[in-house]
PDB file of N, CA and C in Angstrom:
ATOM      1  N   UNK A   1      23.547   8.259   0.393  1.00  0.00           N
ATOM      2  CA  UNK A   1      22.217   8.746   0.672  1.00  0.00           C
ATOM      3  C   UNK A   1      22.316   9.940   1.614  1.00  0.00           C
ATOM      4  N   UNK A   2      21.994  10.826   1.365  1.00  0.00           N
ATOM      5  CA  UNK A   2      21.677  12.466   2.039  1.00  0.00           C
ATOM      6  C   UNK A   2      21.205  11.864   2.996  1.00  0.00           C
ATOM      7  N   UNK A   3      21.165  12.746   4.796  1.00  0.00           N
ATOM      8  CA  UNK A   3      20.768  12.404   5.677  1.00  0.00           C
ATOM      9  C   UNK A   3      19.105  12.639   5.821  1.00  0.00           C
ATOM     10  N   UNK A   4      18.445  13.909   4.914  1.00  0.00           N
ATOM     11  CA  UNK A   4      17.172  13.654   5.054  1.00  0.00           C
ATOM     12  C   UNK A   4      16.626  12.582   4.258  1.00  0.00           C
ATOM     13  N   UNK A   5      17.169  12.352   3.288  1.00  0.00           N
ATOM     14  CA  UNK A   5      16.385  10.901   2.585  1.00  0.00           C
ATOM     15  C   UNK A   5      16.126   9.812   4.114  1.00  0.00           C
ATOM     16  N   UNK A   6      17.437   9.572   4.851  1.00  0.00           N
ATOM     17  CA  UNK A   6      17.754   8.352   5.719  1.00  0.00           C
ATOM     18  C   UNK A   6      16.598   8.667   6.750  1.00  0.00           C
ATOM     19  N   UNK A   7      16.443  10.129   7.204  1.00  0.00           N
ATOM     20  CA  UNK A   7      15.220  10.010   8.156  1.00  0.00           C
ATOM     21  C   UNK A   7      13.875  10.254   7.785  1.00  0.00           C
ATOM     22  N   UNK A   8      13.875  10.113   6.723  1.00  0.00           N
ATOM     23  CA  UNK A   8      12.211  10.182   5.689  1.00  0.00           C
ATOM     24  C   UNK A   8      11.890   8.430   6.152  1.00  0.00           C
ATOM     25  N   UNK A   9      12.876   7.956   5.339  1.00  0.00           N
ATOM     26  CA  UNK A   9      12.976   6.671   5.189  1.00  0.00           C
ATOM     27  C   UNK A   9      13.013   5.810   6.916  1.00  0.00           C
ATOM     28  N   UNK A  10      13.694   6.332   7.919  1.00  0.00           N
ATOM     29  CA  UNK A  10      13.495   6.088   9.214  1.00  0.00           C
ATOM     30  C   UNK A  10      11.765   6.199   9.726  1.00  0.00           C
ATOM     31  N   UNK A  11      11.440   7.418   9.641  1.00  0.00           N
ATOM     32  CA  UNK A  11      10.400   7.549   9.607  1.00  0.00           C
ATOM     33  C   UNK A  11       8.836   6.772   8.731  1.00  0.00           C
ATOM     34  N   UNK A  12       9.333   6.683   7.531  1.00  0.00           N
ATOM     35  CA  UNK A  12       8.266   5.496   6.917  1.00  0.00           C
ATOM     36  C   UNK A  12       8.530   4.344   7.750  1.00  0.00           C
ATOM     37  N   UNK A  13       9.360   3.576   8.073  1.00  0.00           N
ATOM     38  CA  UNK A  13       9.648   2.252   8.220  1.00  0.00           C
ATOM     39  C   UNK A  13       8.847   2.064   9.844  1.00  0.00           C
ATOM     40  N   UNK A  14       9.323   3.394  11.101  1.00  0.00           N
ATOM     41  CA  UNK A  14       8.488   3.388  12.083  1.00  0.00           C
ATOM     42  C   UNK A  14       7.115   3.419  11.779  1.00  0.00           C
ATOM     43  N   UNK A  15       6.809   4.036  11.222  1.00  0.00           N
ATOM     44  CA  UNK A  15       5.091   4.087  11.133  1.00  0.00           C
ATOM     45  C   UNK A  15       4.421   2.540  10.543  1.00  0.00           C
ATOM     46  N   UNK A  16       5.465   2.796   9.875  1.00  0.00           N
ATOM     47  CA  UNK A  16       5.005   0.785   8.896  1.00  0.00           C
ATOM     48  C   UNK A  16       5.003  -0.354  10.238  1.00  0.00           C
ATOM     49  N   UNK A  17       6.015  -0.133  10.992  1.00  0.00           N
ATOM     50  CA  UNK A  17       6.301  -1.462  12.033  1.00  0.00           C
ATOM     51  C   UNK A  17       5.090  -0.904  13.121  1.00  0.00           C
ATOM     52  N   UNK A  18       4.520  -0.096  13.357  1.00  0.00           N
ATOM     53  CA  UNK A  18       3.889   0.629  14.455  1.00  0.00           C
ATOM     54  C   UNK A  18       2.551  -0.051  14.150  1.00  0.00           C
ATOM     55  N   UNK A  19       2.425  -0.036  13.206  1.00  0.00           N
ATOM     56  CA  UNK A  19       0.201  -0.807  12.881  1.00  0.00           C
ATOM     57  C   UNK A  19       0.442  -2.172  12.198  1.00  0.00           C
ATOM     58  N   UNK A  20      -0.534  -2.798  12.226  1.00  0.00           N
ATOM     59  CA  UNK A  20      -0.495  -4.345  12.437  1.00  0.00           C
ATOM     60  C   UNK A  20      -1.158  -4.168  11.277  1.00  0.00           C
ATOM     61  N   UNK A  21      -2.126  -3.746  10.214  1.00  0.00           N
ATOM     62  CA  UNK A  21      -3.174  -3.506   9.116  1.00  0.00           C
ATOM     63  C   UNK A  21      -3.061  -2.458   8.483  1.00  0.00           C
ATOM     64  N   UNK A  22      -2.190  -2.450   7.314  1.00  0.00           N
ATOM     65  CA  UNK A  22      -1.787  -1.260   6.057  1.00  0.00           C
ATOM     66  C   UNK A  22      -2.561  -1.435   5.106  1.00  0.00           C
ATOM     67  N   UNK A  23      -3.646  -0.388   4.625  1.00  0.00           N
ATOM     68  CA  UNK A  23      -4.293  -0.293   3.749  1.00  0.00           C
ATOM     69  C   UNK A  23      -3.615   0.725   2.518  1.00  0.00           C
ATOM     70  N   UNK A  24      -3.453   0.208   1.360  1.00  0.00           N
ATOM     71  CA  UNK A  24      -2.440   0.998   0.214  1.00  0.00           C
ATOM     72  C   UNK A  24      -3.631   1.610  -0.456  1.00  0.00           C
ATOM     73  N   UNK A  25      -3.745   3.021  -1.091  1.00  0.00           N
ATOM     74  CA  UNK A  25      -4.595   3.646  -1.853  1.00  0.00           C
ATOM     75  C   UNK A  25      -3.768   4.012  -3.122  1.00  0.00           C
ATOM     76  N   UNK A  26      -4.315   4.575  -3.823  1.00  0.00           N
ATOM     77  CA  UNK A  26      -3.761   4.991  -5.398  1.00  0.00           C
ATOM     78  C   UNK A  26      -4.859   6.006  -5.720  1.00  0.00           C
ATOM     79  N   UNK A  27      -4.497   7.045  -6.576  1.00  0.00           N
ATOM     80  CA  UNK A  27      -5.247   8.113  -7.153  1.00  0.00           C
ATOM     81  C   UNK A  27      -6.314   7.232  -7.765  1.00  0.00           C
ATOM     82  N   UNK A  28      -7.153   8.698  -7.971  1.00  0.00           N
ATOM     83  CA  UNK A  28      -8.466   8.189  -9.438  1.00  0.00           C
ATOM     84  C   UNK A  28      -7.964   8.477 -10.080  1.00  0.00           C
ATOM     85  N   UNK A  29      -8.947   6.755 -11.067  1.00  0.00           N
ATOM     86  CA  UNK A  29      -9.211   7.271 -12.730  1.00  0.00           C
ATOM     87  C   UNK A  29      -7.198   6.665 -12.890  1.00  0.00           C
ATOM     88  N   UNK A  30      -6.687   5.646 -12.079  1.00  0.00           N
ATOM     89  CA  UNK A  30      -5.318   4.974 -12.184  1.00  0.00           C
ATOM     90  C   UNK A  30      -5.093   4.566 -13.397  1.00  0.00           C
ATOM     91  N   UNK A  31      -3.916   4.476 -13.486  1.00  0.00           N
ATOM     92  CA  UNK A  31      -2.974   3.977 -14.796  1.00  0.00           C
ATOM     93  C   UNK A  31      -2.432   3.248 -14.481  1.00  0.00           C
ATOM     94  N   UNK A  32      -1.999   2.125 -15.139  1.00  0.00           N
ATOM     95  CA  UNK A  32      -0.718   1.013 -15.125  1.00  0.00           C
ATOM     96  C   UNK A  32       0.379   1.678 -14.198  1.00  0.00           C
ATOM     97  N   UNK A  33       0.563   2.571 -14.111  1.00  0.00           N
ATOM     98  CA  UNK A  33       2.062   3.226 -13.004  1.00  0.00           C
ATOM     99  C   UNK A  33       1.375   3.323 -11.846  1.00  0.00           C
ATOM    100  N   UNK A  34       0.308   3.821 -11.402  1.00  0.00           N
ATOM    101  CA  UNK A  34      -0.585   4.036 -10.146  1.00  0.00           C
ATOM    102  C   UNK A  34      -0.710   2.460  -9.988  1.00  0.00           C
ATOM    103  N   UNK A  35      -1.529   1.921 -10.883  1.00  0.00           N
ATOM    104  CA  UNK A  35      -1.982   0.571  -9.563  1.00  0.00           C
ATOM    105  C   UNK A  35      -0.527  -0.703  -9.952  1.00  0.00           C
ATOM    106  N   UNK A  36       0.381  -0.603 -10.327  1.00  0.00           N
ATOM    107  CA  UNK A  36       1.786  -1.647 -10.181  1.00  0.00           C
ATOM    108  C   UNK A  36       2.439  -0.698  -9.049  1.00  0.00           C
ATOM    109  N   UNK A  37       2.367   0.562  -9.161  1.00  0.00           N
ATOM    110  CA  UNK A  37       3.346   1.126  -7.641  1.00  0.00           C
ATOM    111  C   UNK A  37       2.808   0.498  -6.435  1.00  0.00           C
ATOM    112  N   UNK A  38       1.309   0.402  -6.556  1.00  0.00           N
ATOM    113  CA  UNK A  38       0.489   0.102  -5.398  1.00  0.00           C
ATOM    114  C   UNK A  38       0.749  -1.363  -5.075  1.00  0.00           C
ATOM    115  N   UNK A  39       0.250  -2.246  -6.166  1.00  0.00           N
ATOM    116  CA  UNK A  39       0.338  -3.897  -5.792  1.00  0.00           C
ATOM    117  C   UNK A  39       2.136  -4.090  -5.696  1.00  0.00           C
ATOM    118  N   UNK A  40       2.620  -3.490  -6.344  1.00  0.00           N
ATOM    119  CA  UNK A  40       4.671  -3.413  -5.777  1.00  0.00           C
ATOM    120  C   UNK A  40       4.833  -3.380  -4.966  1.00  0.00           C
ATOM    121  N   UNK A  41       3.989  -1.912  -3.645  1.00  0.00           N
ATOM    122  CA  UNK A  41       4.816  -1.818  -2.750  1.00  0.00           C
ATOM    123  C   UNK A  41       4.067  -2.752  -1.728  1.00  0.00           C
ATOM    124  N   UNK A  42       2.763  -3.249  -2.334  1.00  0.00           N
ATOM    125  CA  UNK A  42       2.193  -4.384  -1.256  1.00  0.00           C
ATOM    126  C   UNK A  42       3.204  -5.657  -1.039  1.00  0.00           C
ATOM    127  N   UNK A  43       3.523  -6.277  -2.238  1.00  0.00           N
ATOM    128  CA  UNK A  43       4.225  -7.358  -1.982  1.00  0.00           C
ATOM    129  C   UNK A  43       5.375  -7.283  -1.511  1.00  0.00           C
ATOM    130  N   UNK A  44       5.662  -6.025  -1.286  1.00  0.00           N
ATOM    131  CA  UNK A  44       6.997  -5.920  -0.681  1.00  0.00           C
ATOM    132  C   UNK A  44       6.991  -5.721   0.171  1.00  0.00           C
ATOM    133  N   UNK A  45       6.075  -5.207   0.559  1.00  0.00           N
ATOM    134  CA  UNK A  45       6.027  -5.341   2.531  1.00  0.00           C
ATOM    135  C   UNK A  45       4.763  -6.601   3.072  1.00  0.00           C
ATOM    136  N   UNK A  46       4.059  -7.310   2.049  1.00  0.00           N
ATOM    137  CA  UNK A  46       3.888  -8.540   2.496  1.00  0.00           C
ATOM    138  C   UNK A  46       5.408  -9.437   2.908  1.00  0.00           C
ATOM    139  N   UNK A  47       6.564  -9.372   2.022  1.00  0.00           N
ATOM    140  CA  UNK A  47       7.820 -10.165   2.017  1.00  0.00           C
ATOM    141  C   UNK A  47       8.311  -9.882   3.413  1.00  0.00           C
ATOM    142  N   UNK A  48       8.609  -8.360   3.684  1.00  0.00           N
ATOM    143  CA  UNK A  48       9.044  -8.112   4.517  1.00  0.00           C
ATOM    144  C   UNK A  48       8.272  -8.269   5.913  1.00  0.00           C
ATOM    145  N   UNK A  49       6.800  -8.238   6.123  1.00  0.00           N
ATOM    146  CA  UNK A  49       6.222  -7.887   7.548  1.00  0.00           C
ATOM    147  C   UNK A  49       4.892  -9.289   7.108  1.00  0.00           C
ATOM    148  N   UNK A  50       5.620 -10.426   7.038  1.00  0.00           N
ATOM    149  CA  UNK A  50       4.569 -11.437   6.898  1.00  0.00           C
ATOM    150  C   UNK A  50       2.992 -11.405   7.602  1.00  0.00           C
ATOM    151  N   UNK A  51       3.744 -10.419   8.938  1.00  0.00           N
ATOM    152  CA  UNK A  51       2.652 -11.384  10.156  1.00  0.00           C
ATOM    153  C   UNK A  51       1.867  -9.947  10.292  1.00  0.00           C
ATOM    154  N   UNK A  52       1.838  -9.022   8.844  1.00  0.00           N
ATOM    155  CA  UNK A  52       0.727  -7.926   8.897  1.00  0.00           C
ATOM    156  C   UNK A  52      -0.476  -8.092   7.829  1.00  0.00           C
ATOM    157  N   UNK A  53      -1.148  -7.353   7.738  1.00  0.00           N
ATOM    158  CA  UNK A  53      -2.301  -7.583   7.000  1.00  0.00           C
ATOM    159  C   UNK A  53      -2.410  -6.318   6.052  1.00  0.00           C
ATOM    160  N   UNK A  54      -1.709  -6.785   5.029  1.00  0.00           N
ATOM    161  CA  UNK A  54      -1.538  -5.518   3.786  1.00  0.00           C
ATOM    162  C   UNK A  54      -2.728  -5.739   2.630  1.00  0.00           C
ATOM    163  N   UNK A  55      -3.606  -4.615   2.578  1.00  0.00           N
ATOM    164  CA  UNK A  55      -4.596  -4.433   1.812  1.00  0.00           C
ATOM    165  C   UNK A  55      -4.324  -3.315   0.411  1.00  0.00           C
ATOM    166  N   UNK A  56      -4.691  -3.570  -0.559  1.00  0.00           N
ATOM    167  CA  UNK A  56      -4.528  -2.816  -1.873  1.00  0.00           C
ATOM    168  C   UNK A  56      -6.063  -2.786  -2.169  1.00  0.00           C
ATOM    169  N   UNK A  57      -6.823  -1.176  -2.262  1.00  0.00           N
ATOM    170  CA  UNK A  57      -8.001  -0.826  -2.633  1.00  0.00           C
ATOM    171  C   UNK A  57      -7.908   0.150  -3.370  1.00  0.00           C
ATOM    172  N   UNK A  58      -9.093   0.186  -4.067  1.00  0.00           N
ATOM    173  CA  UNK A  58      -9.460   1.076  -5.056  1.00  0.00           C
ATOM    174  C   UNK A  58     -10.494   0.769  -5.647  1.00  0.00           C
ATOM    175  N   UNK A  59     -11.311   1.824  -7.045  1.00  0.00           N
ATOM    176  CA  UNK A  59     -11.579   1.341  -7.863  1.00  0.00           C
ATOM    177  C   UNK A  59     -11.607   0.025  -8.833  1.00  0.00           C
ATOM    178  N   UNK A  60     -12.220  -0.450  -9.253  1.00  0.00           N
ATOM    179  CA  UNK A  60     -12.004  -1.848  -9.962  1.00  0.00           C
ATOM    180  C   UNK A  60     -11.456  -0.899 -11.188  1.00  0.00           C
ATOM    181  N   UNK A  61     -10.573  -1.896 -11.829  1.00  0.00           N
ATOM    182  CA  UNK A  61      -9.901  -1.015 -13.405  1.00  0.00           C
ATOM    183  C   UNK A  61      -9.862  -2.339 -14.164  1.00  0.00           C
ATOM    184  N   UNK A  62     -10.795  -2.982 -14.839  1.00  0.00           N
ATOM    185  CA  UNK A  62     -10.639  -4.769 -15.641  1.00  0.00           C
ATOM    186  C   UNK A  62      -9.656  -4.216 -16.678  1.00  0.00           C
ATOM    187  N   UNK A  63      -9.488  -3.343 -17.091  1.00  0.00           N
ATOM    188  CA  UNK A  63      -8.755  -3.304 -18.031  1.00  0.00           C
ATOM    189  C   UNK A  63      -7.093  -3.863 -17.621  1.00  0.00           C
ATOM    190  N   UNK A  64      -6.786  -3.572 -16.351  1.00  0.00           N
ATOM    191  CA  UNK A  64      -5.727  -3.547 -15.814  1.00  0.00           C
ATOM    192  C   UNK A  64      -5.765  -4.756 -14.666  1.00  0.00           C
ATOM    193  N   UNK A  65      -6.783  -5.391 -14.575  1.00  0.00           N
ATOM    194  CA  UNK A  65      -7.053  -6.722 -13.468  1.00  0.00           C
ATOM    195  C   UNK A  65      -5.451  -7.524 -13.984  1.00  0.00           C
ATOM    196  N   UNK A  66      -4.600  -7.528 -15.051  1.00  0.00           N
ATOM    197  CA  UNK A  66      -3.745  -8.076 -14.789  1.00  0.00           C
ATOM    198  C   UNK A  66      -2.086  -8.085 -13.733  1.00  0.00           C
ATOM    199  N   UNK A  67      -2.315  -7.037 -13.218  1.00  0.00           N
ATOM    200  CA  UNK A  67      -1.399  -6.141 -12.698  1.00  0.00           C
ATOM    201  C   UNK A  67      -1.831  -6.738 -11.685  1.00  0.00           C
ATOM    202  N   UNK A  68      -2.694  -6.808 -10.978  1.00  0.00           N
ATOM    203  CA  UNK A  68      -2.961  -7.228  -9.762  1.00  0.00           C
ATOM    204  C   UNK A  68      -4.737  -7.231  -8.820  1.00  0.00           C
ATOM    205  N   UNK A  69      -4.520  -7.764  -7.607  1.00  0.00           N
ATOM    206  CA  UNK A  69      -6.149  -7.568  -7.392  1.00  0.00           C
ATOM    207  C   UNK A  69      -6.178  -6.613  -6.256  1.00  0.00           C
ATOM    208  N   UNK A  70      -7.758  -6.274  -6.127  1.00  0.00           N
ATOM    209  CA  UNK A  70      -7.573  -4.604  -5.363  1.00  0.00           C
ATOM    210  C   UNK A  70      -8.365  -5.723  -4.242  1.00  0.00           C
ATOM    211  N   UNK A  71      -8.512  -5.492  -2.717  1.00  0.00           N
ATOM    212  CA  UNK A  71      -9.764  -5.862  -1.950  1.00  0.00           C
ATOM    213  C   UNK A  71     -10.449  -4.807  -2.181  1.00  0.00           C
ATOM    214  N   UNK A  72     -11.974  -5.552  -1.176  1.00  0.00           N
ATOM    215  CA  UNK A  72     -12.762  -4.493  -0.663  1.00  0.00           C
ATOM    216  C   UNK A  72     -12.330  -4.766   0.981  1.00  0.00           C
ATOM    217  N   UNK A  73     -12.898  -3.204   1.276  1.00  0.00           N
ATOM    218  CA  UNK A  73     -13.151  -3.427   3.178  1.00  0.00           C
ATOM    219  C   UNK A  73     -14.141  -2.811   3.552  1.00  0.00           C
ATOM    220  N   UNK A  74     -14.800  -2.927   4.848  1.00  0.00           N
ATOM    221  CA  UNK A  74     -15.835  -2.611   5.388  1.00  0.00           C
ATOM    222  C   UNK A  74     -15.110  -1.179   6.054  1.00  0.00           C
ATOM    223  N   UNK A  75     -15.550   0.183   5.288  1.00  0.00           N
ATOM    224  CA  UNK A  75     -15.231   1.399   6.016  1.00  0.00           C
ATOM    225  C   UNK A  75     -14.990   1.464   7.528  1.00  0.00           C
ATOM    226  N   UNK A  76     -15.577   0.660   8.822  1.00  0.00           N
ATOM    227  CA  UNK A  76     -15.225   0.634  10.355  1.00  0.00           C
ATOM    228  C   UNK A  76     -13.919  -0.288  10.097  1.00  0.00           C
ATOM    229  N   UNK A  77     -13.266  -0.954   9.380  1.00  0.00           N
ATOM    230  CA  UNK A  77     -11.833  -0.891   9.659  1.00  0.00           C
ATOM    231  C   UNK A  77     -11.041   0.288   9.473  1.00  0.00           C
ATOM    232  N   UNK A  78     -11.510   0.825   8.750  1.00  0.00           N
ATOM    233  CA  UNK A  78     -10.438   2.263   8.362  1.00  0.00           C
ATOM    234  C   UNK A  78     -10.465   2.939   9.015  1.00  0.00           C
ATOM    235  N   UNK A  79      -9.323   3.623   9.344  1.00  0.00           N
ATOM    236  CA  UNK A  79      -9.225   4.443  10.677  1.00  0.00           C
ATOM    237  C   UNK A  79      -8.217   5.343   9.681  1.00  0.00           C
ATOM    238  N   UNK A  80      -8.439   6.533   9.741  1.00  0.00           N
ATOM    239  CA  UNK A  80      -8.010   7.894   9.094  1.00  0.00           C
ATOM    240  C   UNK A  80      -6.862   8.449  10.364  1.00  0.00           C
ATOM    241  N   UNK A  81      -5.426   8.557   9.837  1.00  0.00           N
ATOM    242  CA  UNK A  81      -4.604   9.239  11.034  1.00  0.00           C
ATOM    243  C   UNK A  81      -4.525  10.487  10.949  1.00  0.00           C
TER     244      UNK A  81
END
């Protein structure tokens, strides 16, 4: 692994351990590759950071409700960095 991959990747992982509540987004108007990247990389840092509170939102897509489920949240949790 190239050394900027390692501090991209340093860098995601600080910001991830730094907030207690990760909200995952996905483009509009998603496809099967947009919302499985999204519910993927949720459960994978549900596995990894049990004791956080990982949210997957979006659009509703029924066509695609099998892939996974989106929440809702009340906009005063979201905090824009």
């Amino acid at each position: 692994m190239k050394k900027d991959n390692e501090a991209v990747i340093h860098e995601i992982l600080k910001t991830i351990e730094k907030y207690q509540t990760i909200i995952i987004h996905r483009h509009k108007d998603a496809d099967p590759d947009a919302i499985g990247s999204q519910i993927g990389l949720a459960q994978a840092l549900r596995v990894s950071y049990p004791q956080k509170n990982i949210y997957t939102v979006g659009k509703d897509e029924p066509l695609f409700d099998w892939i996974g489920p989106m929440q809702m949240l009340l906009i005063k949790y979201i905090r824009i960095l």
